[in-house]
PDB file of N, CA and C in Angstrom:
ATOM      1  N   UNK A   1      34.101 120.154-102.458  1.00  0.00           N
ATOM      2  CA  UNK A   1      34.382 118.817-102.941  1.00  0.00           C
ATOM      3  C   UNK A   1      35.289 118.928-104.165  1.00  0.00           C
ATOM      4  N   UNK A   2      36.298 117.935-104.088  1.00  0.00           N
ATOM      5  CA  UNK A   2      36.920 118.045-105.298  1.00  0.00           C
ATOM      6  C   UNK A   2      36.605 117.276-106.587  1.00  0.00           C
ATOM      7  N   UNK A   3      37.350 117.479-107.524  1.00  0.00           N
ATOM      8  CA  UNK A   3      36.945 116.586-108.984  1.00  0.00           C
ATOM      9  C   UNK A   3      37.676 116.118-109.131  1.00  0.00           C
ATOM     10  N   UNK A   4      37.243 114.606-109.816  1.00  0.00           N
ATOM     11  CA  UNK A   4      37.690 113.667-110.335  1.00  0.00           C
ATOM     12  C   UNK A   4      38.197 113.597-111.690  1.00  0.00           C
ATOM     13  N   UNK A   5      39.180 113.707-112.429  1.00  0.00           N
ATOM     14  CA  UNK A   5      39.109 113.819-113.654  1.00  0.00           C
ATOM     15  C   UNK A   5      40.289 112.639-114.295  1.00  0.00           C
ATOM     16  N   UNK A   6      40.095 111.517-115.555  1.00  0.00           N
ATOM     17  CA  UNK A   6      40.354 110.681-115.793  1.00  0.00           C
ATOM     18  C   UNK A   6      42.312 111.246-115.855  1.00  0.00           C
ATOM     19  N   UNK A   7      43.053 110.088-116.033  1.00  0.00           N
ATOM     20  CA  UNK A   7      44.292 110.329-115.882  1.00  0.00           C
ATOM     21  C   UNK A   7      45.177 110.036-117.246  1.00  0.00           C
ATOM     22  N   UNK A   8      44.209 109.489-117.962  1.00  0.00           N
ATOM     23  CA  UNK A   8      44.559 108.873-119.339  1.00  0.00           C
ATOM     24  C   UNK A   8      44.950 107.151-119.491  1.00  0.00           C
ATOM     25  N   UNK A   9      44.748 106.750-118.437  1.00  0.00           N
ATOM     26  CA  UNK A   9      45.410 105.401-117.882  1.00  0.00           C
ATOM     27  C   UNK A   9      43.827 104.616-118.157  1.00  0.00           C
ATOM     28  N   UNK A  10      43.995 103.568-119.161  1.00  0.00           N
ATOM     29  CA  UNK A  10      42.485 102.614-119.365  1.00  0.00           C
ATOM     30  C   UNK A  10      43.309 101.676-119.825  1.00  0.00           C
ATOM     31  N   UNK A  11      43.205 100.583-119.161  1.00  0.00           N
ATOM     32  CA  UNK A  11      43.234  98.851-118.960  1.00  0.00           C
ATOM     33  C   UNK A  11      41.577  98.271-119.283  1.00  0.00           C
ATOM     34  N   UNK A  12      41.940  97.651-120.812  1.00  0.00           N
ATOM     35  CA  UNK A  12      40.952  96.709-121.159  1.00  0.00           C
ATOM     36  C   UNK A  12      41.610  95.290-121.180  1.00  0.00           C
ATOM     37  N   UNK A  13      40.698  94.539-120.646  1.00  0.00           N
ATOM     38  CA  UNK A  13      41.036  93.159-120.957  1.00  0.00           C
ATOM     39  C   UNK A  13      39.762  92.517-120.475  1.00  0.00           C
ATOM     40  N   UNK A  14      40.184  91.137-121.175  1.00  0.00           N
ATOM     41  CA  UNK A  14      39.080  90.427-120.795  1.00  0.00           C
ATOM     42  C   UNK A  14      39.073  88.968-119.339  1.00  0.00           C
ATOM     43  N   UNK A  15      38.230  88.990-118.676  1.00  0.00           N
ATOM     44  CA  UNK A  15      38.455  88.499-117.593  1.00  0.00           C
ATOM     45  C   UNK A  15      38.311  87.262-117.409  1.00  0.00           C
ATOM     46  N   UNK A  16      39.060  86.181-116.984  1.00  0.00           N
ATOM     47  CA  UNK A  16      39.234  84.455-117.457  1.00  0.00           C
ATOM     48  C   UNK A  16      38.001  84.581-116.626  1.00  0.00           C
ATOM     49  N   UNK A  17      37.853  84.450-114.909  1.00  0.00           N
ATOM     50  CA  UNK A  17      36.560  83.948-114.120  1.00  0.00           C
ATOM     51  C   UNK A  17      35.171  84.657-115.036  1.00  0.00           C
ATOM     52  N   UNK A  18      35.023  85.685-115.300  1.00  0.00           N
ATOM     53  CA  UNK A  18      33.588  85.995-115.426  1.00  0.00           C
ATOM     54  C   UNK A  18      33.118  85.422-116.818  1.00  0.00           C
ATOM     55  N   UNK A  19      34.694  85.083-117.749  1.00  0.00           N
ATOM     56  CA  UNK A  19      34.113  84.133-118.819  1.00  0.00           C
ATOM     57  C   UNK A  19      33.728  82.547-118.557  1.00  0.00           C
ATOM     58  N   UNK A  20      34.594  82.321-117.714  1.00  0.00           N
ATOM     59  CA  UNK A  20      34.416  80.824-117.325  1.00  0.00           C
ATOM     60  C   UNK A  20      32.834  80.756-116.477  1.00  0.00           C
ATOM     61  N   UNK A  21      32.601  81.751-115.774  1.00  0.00           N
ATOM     62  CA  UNK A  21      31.628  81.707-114.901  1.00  0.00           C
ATOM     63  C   UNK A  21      30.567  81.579-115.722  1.00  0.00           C
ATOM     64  N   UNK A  22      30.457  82.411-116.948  1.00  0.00           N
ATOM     65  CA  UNK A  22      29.318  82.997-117.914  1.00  0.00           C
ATOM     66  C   UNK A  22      29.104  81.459-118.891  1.00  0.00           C
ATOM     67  N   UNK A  23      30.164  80.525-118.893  1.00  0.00           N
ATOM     68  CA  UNK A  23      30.500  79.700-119.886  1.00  0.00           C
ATOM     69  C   UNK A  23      29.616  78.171-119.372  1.00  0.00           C
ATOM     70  N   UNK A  24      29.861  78.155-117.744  1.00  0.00           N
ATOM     71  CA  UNK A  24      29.993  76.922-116.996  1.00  0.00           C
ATOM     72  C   UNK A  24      28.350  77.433-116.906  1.00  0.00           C
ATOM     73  N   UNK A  25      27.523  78.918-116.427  1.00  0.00           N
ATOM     74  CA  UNK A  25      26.283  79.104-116.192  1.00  0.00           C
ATOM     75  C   UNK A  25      25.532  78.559-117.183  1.00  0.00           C
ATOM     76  N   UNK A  26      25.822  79.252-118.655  1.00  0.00           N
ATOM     77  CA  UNK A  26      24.674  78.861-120.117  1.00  0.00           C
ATOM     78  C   UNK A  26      25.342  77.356-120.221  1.00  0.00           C
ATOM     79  N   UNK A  27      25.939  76.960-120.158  1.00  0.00           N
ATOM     80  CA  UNK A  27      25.835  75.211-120.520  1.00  0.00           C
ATOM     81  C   UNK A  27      24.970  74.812-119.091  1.00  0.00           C
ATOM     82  N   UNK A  28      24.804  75.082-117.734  1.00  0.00           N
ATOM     83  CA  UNK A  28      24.266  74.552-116.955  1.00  0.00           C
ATOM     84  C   UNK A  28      22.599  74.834-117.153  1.00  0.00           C
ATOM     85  N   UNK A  29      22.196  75.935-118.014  1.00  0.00           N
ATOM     86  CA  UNK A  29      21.108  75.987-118.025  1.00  0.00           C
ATOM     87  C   UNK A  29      20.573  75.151-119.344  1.00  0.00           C
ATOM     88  N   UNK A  30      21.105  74.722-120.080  1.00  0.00           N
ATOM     89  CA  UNK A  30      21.401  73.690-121.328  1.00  0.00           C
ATOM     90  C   UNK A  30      21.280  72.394-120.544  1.00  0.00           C
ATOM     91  N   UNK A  31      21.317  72.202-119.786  1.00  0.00           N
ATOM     92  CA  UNK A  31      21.499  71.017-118.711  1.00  0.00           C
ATOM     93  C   UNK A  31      22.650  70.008-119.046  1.00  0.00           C
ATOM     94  N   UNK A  32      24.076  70.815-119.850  1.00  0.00           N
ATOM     95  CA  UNK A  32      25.329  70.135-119.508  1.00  0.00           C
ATOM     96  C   UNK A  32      26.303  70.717-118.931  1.00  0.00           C
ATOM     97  N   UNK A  33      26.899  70.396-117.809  1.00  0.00           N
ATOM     98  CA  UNK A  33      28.043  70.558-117.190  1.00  0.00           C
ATOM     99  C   UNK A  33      28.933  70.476-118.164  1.00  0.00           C
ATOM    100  N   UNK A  34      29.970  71.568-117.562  1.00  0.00           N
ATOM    101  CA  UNK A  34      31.283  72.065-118.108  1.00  0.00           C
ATOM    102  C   UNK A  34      32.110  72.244-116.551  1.00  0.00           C
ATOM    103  N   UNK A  35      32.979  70.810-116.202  1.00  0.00           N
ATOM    104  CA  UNK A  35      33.969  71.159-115.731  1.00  0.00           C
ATOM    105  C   UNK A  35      35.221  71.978-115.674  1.00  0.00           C
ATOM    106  N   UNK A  36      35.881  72.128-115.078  1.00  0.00           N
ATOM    107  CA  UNK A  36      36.926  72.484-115.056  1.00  0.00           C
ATOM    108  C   UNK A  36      38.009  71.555-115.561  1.00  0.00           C
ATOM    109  N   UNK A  37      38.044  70.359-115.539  1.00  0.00           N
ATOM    110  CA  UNK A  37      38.939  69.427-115.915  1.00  0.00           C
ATOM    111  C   UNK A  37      38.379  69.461-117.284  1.00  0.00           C
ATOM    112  N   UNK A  38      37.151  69.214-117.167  1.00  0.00           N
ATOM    113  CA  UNK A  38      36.620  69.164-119.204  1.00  0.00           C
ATOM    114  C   UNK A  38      37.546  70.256-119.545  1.00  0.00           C
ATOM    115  N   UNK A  39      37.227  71.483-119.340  1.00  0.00           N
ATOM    116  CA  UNK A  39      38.166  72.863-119.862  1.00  0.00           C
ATOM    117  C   UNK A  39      39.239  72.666-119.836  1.00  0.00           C
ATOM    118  N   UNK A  40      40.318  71.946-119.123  1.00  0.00           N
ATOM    119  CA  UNK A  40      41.782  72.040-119.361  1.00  0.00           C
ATOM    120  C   UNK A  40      41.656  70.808-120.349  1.00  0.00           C
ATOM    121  N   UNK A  41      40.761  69.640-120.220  1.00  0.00           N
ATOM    122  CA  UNK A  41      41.314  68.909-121.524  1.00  0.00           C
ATOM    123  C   UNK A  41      40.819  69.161-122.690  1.00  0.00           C
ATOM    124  N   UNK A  42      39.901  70.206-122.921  1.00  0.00           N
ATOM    125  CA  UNK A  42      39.801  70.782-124.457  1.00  0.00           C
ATOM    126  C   UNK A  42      39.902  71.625-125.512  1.00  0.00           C
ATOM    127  N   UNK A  43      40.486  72.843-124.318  1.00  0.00           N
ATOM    128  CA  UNK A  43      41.751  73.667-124.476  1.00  0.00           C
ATOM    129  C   UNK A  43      43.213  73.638-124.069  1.00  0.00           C
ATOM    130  N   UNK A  44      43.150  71.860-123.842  1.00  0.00           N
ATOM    131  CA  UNK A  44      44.704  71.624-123.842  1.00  0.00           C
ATOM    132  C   UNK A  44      45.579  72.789-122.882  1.00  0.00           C
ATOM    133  N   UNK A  45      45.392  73.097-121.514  1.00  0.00           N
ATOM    134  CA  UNK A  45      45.932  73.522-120.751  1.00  0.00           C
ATOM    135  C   UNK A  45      46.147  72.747-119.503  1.00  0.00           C
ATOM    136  N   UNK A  46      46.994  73.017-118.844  1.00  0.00           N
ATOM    137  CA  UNK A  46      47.492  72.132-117.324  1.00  0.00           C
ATOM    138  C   UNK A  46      46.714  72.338-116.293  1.00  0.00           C
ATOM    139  N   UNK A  47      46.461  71.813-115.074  1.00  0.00           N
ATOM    140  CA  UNK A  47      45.575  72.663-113.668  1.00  0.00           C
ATOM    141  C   UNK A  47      46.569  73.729-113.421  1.00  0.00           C
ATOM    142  N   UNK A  48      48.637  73.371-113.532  1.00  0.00           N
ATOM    143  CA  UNK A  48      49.101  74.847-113.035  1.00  0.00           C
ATOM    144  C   UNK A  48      48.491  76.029-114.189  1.00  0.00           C
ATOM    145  N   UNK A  49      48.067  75.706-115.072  1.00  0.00           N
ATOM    146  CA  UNK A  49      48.097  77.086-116.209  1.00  0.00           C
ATOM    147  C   UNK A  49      46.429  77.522-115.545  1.00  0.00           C
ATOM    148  N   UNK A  50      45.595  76.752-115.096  1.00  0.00           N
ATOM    149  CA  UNK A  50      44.411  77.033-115.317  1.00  0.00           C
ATOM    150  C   UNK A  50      43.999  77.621-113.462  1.00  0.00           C
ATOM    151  N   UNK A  51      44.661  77.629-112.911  1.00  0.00           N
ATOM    152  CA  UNK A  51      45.111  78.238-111.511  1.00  0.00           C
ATOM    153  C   UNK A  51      45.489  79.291-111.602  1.00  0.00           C
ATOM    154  N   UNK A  52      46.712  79.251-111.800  1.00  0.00           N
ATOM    155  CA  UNK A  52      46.952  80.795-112.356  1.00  0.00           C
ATOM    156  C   UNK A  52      46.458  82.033-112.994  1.00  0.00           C
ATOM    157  N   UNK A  53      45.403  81.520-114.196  1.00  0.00           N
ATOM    158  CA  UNK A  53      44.278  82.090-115.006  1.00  0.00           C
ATOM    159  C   UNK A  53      43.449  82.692-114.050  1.00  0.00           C
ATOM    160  N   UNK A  54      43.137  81.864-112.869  1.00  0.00           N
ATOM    161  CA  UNK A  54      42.243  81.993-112.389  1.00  0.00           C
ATOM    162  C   UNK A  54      42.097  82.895-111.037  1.00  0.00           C
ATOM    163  N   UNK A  55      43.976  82.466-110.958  1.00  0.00           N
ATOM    164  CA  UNK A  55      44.512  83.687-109.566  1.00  0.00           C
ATOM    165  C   UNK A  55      44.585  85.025-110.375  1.00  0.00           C
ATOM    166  N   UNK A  56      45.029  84.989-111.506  1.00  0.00           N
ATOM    167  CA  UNK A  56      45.487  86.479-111.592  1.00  0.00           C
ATOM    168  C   UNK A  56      44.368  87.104-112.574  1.00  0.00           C
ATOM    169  N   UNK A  57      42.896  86.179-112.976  1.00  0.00           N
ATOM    170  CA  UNK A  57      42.038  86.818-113.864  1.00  0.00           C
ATOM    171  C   UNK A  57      42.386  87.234-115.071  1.00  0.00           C
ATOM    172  N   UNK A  58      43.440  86.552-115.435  1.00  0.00           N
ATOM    173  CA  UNK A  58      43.895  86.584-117.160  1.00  0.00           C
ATOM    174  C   UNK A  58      44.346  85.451-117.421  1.00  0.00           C
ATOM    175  N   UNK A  59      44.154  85.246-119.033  1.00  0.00           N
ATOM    176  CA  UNK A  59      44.853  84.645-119.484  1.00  0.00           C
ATOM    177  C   UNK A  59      45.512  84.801-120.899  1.00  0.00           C
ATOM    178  N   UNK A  60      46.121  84.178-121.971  1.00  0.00           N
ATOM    179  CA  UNK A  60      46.541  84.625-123.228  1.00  0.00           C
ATOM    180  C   UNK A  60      45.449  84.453-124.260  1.00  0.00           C
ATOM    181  N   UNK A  61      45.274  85.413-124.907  1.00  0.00           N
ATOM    182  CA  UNK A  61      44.365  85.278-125.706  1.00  0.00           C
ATOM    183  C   UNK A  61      43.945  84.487-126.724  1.00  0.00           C
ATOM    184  N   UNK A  62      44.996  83.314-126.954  1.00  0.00           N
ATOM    185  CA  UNK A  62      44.745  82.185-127.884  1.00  0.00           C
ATOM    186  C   UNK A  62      43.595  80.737-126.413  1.00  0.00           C
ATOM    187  N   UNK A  63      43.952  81.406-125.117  1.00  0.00           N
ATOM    188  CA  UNK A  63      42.754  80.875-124.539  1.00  0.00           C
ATOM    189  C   UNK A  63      41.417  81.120-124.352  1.00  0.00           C
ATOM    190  N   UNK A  64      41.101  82.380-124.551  1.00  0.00           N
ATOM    191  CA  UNK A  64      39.927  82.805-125.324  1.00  0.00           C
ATOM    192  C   UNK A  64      39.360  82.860-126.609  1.00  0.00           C
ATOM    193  N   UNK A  65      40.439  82.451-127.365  1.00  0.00           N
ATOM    194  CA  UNK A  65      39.816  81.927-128.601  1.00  0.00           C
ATOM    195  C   UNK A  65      39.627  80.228-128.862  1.00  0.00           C
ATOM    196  N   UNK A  66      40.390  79.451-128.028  1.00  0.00           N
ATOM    197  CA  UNK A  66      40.202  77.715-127.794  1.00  0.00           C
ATOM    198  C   UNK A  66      38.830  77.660-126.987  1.00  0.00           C
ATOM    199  N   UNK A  67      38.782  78.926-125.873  1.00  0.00           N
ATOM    200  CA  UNK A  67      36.991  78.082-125.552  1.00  0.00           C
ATOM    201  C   UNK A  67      36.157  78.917-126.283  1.00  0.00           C
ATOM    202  N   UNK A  68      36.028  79.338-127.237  1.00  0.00           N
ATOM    203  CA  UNK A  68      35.175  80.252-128.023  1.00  0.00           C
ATOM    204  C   UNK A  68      34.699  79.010-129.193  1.00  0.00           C
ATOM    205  N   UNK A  69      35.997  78.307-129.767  1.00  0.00           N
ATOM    206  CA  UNK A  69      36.290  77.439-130.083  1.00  0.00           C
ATOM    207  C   UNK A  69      35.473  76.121-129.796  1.00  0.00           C
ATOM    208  N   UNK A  70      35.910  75.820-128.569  1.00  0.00           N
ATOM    209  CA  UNK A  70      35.107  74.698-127.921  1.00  0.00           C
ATOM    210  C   UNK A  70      33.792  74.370-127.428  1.00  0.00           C
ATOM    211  N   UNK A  71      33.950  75.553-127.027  1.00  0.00           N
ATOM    212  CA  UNK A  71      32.662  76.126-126.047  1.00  0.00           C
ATOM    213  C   UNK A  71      31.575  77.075-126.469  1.00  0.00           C
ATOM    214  N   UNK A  72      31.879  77.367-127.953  1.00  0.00           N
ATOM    215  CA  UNK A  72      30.816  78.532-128.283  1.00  0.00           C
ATOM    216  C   UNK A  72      29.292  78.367-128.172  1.00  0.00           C
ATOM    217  N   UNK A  73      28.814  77.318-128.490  1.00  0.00           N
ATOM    218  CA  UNK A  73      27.744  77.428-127.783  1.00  0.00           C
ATOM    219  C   UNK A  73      27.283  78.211-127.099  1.00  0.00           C
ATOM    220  N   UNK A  74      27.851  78.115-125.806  1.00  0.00           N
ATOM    221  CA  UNK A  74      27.725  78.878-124.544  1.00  0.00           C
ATOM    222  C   UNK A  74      28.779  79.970-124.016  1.00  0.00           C
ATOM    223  N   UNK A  75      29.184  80.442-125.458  1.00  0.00           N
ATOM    224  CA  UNK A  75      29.918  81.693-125.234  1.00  0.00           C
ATOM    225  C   UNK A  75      29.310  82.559-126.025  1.00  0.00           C
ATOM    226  N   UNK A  76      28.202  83.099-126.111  1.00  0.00           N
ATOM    227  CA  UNK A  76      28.499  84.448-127.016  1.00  0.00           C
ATOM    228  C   UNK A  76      28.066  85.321-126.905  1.00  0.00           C
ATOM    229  N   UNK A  77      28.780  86.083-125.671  1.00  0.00           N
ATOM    230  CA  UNK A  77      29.335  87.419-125.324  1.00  0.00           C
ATOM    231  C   UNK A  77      30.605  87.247-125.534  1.00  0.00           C
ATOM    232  N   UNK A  78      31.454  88.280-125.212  1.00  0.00           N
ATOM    233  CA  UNK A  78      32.696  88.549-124.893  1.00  0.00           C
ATOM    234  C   UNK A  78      32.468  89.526-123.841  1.00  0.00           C
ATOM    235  N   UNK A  79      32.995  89.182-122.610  1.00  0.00           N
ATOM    236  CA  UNK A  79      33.267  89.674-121.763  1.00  0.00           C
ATOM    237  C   UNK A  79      34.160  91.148-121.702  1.00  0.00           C
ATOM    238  N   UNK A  80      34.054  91.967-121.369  1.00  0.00           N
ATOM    239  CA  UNK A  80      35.131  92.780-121.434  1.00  0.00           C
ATOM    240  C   UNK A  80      35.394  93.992-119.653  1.00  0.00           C
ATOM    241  N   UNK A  81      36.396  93.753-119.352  1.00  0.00           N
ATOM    242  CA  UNK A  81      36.637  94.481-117.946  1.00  0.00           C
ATOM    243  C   UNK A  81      37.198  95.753-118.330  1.00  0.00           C
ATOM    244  N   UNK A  82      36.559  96.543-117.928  1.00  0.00           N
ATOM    245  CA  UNK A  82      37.417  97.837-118.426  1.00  0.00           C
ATOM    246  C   UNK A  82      38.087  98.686-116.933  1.00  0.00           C
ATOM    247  N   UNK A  83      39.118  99.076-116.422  1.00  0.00           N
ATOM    248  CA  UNK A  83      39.366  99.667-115.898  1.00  0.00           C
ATOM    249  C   UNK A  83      40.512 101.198-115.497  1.00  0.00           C
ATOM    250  N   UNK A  84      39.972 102.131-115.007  1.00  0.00           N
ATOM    251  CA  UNK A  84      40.144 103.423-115.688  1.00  0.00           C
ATOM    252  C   UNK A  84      40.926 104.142-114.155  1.00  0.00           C
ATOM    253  N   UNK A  85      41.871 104.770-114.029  1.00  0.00           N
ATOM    254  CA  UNK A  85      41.861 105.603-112.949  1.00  0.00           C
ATOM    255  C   UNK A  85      41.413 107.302-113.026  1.00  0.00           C
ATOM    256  N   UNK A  86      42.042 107.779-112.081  1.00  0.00           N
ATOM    257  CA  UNK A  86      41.158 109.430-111.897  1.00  0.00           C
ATOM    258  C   UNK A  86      42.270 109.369-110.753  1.00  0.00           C
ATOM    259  N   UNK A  87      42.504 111.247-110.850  1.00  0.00           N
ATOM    260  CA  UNK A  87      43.156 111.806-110.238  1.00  0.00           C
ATOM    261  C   UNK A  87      42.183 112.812-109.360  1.00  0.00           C
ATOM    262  N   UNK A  88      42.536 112.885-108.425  1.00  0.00           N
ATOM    263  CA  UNK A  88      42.031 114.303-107.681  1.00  0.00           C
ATOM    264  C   UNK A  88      42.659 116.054-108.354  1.00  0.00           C
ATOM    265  N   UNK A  89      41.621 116.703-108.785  1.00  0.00           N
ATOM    266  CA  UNK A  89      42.666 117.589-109.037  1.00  0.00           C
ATOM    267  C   UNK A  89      42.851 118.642-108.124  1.00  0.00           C
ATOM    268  N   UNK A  90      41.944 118.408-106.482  1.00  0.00           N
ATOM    269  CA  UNK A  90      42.844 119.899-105.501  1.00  0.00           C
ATOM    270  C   UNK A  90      42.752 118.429-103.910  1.00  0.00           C
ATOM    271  N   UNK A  91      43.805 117.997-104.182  1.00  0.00           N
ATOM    272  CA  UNK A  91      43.262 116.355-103.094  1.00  0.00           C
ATOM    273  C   UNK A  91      43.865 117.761-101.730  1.00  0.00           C
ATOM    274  N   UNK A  92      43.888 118.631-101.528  1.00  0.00           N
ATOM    275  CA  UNK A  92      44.355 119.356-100.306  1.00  0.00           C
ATOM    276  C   UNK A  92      43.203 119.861 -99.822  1.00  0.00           C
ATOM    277  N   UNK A  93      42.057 120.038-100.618  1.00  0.00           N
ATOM    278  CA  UNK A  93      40.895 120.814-100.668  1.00  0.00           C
ATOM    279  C   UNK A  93      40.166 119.981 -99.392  1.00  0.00           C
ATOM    280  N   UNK A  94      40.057 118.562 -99.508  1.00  0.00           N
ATOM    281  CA  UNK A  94      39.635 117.592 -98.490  1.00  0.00           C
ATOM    282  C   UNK A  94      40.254 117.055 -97.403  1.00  0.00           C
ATOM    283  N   UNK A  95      41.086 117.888 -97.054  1.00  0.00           N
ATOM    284  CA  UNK A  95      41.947 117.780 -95.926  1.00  0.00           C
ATOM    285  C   UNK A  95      41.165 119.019 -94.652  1.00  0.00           C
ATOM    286  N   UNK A  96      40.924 119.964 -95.238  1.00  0.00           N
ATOM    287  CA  UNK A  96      40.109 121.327 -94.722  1.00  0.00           C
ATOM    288  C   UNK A  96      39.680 120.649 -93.385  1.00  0.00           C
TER     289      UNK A  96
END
């Protein structure tokens, strides 16, 4: 079997859905809803900006600080996605 060993390549960021998800859950257990339309009108963003956020799982970080802002209440974690690659170092070895 071969080894895995990191490549030096680490992508941190933080992830718009699992904050929004984490955001919309603790206000629902608070027993207030947090739309999605509430969120674009109180961080002042568009449905195209908040689509997009949501297709590509980012957004700019002055939007994580407007619902931290807005929404702290029911924000306080910070989310964080970390993702790392790895190289094979004999990938011929598993060809055998």
């Amino acid at each position: 079997m071969s080894k895995l060993k990191p490549t030096g390549v680490r992508i941190e960021f933080e992830p718009f859905n699992a904050t929004i998800t984490e955001l919309k859950k603790n206000a629902s257990q608070k027993h207030f809803i947090i739309t999605d339309e509430i969120i674009m009108e109180k961080i002042k963003i568009s449905k195209i900006d908040l689509i997009r956020y949501y297709e590509t799982d980012r957004a700019p970080d002055n939007v994580f600080n407007e619902l931290r802002t807005h929404f702290g209440d029911y924000l306080k974690v910070k989310i964080i996605r970390i993702i790392t690659t790895s190289i094979d170092e004999n990938p011929e070895s598993d060809l055998d």
